[in-house]
PDB file of N, CA and C in Angstrom:
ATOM      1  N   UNK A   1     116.646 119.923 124.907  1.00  0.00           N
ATOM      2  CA  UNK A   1     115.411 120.347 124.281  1.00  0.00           C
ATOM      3  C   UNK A   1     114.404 120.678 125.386  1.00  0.00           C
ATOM      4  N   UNK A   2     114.028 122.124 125.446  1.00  0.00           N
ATOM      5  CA  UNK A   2     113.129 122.302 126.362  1.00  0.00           C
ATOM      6  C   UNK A   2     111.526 122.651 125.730  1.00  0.00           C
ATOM      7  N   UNK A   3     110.483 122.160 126.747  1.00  0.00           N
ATOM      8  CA  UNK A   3     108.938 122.238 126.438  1.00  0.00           C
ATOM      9  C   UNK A   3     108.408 123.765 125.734  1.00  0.00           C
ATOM     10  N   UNK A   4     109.373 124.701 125.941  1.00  0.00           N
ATOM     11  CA  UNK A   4     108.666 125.618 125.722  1.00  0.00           C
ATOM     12  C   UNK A   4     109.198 125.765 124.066  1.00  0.00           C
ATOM     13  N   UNK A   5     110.111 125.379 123.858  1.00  0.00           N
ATOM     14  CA  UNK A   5     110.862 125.342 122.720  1.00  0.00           C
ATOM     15  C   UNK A   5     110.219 124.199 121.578  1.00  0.00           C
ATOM     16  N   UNK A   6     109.462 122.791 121.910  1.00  0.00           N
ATOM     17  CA  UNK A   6     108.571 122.227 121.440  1.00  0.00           C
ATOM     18  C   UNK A   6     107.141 122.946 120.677  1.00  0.00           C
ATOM     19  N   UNK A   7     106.769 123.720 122.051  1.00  0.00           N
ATOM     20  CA  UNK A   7     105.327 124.449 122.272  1.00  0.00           C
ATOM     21  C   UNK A   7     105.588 125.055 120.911  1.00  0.00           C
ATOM     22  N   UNK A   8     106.452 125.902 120.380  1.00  0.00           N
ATOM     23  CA  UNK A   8     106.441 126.783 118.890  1.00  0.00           C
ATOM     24  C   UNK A   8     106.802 125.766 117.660  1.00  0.00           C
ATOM     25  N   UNK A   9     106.392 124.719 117.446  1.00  0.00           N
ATOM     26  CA  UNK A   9     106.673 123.777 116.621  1.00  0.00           C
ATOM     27  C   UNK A   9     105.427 123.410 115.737  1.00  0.00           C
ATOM     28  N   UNK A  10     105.485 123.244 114.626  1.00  0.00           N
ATOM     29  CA  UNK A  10     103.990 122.863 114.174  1.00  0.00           C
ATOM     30  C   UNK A  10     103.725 121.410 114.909  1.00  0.00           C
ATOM     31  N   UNK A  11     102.814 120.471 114.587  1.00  0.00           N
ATOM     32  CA  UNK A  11     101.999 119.455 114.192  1.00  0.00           C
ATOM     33  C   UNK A  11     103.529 118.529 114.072  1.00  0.00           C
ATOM     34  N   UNK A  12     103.455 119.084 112.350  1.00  0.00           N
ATOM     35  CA  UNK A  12     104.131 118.259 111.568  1.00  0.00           C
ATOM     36  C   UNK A  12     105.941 118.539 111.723  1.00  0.00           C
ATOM     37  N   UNK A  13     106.519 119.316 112.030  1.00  0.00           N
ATOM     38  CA  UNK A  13     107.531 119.072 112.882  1.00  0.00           C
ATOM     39  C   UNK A  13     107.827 118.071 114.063  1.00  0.00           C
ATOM     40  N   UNK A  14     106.498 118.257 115.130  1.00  0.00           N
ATOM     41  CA  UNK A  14     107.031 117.466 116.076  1.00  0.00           C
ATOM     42  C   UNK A  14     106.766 116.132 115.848  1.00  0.00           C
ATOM     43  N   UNK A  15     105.836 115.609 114.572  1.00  0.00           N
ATOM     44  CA  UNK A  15     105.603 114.183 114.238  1.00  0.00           C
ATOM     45  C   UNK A  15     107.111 113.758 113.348  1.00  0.00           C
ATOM     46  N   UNK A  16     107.582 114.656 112.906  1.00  0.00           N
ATOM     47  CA  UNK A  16     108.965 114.368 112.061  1.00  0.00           C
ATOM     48  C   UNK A  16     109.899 114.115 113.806  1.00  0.00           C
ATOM     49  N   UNK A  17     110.358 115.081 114.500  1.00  0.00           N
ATOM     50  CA  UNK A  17     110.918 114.777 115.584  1.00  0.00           C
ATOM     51  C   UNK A  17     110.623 113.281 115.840  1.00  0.00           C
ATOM     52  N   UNK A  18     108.987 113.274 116.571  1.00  0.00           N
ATOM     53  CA  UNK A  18     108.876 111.827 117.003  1.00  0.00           C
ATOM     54  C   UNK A  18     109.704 110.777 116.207  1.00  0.00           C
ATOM     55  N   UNK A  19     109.468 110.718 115.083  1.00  0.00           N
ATOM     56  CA  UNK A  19     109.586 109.408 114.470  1.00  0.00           C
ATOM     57  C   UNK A  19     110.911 109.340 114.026  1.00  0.00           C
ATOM     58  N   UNK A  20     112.207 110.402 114.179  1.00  0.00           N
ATOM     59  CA  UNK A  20     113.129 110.407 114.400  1.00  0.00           C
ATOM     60  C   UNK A  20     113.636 110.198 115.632  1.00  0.00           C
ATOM     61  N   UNK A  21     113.127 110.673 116.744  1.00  0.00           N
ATOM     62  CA  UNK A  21     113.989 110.313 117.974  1.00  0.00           C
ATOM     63  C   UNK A  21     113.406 108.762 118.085  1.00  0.00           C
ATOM     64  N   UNK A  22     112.613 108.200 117.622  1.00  0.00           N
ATOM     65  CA  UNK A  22     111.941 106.445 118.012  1.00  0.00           C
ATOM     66  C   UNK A  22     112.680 105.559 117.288  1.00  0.00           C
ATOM     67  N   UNK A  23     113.739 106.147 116.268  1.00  0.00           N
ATOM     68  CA  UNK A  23     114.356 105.797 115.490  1.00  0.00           C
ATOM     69  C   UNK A  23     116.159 105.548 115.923  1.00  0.00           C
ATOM     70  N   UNK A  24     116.209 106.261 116.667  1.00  0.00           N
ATOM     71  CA  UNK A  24     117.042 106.604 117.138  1.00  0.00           C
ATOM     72  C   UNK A  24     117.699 105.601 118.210  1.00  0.00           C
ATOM     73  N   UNK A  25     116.398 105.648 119.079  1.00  0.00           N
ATOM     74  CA  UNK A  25     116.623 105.067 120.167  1.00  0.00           C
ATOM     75  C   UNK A  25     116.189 103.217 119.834  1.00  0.00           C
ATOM     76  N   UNK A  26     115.649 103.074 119.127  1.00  0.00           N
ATOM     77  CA  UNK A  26     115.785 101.861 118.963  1.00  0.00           C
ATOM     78  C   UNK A  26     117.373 101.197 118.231  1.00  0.00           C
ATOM     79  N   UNK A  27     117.860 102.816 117.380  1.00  0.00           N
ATOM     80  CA  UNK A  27     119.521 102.109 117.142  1.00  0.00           C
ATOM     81  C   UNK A  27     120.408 101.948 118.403  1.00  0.00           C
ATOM     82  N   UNK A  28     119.883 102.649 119.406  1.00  0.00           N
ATOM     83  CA  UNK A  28     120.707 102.997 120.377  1.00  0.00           C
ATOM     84  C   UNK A  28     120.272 101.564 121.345  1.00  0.00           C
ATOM     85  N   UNK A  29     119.170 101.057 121.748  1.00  0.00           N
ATOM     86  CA  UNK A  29     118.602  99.966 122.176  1.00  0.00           C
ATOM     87  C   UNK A  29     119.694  98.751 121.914  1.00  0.00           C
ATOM     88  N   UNK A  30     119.911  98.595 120.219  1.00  0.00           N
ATOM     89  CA  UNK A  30     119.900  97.095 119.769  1.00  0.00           C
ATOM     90  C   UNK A  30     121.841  97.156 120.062  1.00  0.00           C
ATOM     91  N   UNK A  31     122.780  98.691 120.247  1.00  0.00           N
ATOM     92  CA  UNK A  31     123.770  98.681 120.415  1.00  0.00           C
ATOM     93  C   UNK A  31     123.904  98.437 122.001  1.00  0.00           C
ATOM     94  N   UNK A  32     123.019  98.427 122.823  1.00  0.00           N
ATOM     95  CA  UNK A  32     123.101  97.907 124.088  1.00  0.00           C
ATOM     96  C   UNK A  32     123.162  96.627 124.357  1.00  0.00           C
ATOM     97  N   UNK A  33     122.430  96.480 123.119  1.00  0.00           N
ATOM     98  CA  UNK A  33     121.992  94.531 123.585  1.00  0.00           C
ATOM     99  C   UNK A  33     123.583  94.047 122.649  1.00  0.00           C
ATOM    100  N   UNK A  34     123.908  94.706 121.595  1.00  0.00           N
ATOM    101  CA  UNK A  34     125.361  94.316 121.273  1.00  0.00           C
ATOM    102  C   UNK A  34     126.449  94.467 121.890  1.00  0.00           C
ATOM    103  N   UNK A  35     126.407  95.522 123.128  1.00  0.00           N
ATOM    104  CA  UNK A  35     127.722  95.927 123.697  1.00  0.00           C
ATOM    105  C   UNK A  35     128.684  96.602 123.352  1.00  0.00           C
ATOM    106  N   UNK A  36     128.018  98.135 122.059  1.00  0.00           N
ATOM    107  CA  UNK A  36     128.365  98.526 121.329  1.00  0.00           C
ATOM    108  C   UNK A  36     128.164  99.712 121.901  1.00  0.00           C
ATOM    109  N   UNK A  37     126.969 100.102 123.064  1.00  0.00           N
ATOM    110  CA  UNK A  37     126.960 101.385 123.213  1.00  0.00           C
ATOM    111  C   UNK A  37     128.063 102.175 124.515  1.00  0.00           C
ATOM    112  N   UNK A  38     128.400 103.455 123.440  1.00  0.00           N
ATOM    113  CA  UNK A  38     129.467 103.714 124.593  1.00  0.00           C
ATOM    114  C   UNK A  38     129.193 104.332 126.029  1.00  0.00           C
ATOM    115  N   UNK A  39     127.728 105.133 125.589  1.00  0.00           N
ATOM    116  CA  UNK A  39     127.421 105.818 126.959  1.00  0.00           C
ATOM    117  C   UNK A  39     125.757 105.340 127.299  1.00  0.00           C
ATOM    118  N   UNK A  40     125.374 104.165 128.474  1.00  0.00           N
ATOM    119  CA  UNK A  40     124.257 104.200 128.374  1.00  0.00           C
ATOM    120  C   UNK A  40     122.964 105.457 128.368  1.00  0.00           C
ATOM    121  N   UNK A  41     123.978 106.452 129.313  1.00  0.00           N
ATOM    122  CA  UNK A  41     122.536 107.736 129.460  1.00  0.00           C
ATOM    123  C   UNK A  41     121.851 108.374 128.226  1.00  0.00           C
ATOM    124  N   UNK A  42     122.433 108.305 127.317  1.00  0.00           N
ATOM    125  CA  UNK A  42     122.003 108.702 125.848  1.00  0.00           C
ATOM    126  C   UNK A  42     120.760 107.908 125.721  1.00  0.00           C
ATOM    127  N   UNK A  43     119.983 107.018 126.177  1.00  0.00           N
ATOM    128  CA  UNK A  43     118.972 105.813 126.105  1.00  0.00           C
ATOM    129  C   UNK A  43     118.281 106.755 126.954  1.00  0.00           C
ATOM    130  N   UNK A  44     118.552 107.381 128.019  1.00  0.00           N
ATOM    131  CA  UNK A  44     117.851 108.318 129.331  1.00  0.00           C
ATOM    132  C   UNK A  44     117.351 109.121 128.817  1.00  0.00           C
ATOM    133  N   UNK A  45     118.608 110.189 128.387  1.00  0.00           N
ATOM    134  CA  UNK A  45     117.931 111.445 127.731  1.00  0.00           C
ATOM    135  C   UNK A  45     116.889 111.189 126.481  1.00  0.00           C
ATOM    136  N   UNK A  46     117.597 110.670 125.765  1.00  0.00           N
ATOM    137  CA  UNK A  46     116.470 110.086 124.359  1.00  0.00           C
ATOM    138  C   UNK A  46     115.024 109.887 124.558  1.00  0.00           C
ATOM    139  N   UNK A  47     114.702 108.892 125.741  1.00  0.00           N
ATOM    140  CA  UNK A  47     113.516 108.587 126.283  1.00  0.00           C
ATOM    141  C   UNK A  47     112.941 109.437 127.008  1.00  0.00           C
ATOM    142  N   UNK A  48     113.429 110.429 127.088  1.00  0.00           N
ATOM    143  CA  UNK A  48     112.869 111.695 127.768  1.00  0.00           C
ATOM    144  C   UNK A  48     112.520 113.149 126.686  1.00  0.00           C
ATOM    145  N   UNK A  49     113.200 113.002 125.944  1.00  0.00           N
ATOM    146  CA  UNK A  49     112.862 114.226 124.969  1.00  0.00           C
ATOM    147  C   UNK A  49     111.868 113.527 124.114  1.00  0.00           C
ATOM    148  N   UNK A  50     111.547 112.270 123.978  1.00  0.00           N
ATOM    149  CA  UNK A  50     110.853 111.818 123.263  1.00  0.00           C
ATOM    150  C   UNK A  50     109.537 111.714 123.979  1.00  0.00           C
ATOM    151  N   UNK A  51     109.472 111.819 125.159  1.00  0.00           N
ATOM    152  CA  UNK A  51     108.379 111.865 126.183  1.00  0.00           C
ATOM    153  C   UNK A  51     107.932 113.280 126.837  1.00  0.00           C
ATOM    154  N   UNK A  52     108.743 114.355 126.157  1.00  0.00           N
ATOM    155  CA  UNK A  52     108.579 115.669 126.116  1.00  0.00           C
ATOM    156  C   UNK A  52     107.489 115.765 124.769  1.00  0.00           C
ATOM    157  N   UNK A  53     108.108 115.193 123.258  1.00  0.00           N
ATOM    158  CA  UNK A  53     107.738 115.679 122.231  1.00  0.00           C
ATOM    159  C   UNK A  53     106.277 115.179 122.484  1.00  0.00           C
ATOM    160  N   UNK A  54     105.951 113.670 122.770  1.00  0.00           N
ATOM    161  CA  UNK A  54     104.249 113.521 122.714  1.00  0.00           C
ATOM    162  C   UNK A  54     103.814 114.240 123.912  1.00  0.00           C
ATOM    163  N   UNK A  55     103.979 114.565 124.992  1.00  0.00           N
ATOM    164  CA  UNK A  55     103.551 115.476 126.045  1.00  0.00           C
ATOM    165  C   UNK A  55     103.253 116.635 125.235  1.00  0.00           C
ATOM    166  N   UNK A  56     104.173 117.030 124.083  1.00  0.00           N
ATOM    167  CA  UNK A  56     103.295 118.757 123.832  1.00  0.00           C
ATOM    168  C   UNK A  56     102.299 118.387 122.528  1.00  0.00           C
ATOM    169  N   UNK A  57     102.509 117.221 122.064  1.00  0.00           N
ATOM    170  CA  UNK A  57     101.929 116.998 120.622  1.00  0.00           C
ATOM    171  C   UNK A  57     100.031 116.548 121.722  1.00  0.00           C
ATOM    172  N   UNK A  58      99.885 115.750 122.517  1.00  0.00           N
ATOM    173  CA  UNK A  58      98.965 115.757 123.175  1.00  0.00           C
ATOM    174  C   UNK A  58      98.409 116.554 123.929  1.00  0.00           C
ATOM    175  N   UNK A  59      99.073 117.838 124.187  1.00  0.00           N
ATOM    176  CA  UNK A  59      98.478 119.357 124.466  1.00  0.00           C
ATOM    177  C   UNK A  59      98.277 119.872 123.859  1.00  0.00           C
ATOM    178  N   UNK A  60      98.471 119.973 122.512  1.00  0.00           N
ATOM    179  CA  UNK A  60      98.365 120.740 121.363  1.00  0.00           C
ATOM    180  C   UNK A  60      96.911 119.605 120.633  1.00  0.00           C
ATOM    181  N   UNK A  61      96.689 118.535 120.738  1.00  0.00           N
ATOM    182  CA  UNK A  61      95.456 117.843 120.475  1.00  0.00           C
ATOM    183  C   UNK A  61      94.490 118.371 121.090  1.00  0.00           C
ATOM    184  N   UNK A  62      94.223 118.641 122.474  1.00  0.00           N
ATOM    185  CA  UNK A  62      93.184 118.325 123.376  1.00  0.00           C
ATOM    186  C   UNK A  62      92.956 120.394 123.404  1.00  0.00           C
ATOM    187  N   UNK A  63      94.155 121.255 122.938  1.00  0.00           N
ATOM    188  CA  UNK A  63      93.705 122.450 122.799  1.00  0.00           C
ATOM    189  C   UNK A  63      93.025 123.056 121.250  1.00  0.00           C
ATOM    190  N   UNK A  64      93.226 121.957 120.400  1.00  0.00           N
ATOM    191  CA  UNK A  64      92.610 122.169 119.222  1.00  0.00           C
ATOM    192  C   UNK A  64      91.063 121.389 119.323  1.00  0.00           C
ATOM    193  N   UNK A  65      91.184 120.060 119.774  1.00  0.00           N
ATOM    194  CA  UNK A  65      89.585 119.919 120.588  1.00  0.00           C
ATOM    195  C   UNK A  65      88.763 120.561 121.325  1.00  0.00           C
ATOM    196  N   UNK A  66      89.154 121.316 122.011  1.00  0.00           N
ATOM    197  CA  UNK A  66      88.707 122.028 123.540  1.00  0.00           C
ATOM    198  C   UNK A  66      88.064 123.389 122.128  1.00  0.00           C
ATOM    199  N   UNK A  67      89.194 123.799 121.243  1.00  0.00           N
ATOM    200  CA  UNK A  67      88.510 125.143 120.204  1.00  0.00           C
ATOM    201  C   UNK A  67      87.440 124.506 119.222  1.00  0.00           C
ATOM    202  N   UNK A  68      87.203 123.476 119.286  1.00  0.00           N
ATOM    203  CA  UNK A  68      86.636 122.967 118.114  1.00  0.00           C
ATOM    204  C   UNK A  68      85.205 122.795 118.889  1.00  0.00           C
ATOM    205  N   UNK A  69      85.247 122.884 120.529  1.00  0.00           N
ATOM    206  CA  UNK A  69      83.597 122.131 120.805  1.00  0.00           C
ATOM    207  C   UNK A  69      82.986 123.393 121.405  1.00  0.00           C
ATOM    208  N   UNK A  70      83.810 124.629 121.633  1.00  0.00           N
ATOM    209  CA  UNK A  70      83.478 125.721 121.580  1.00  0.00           C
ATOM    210  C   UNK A  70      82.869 126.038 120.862  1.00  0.00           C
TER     211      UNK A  70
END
């Protein structure tokens, strides 16, 4: 998943994303602590696209602020 590919997403897409990939990775978390998960990097990437999605959802805040005090 790349940033620029986020950037064309509404609002409410990338809040559906979020709260799916947080979802995700907490199944993926509790199969670590069970010894269930087969590949740890999936915990890597996860925590990174998920740190992509609020990176553009908080650019997309501060550019709808920035039009609003205009």
């Amino acid at each position: 998943m790349r940033a620029n590919e986020l950037r064309h997403k509404s609002p409410d897409e990338l809040g559906t994303m979020e709260r799916d990939l947080s979802e995700k990775l907490f199944a993926l978390r509790l199969q670590k602590v069970t010894g269930q998960l087969e590949s740890p990097s999936k915990i890597r990437g996860m925590k990174r696209d998920l740190a992509r999605i609020l990176t553009v959802m908080n650019e997309q805040k501060r550019q709808t602020g920035a039009a609003a005090t205009r």
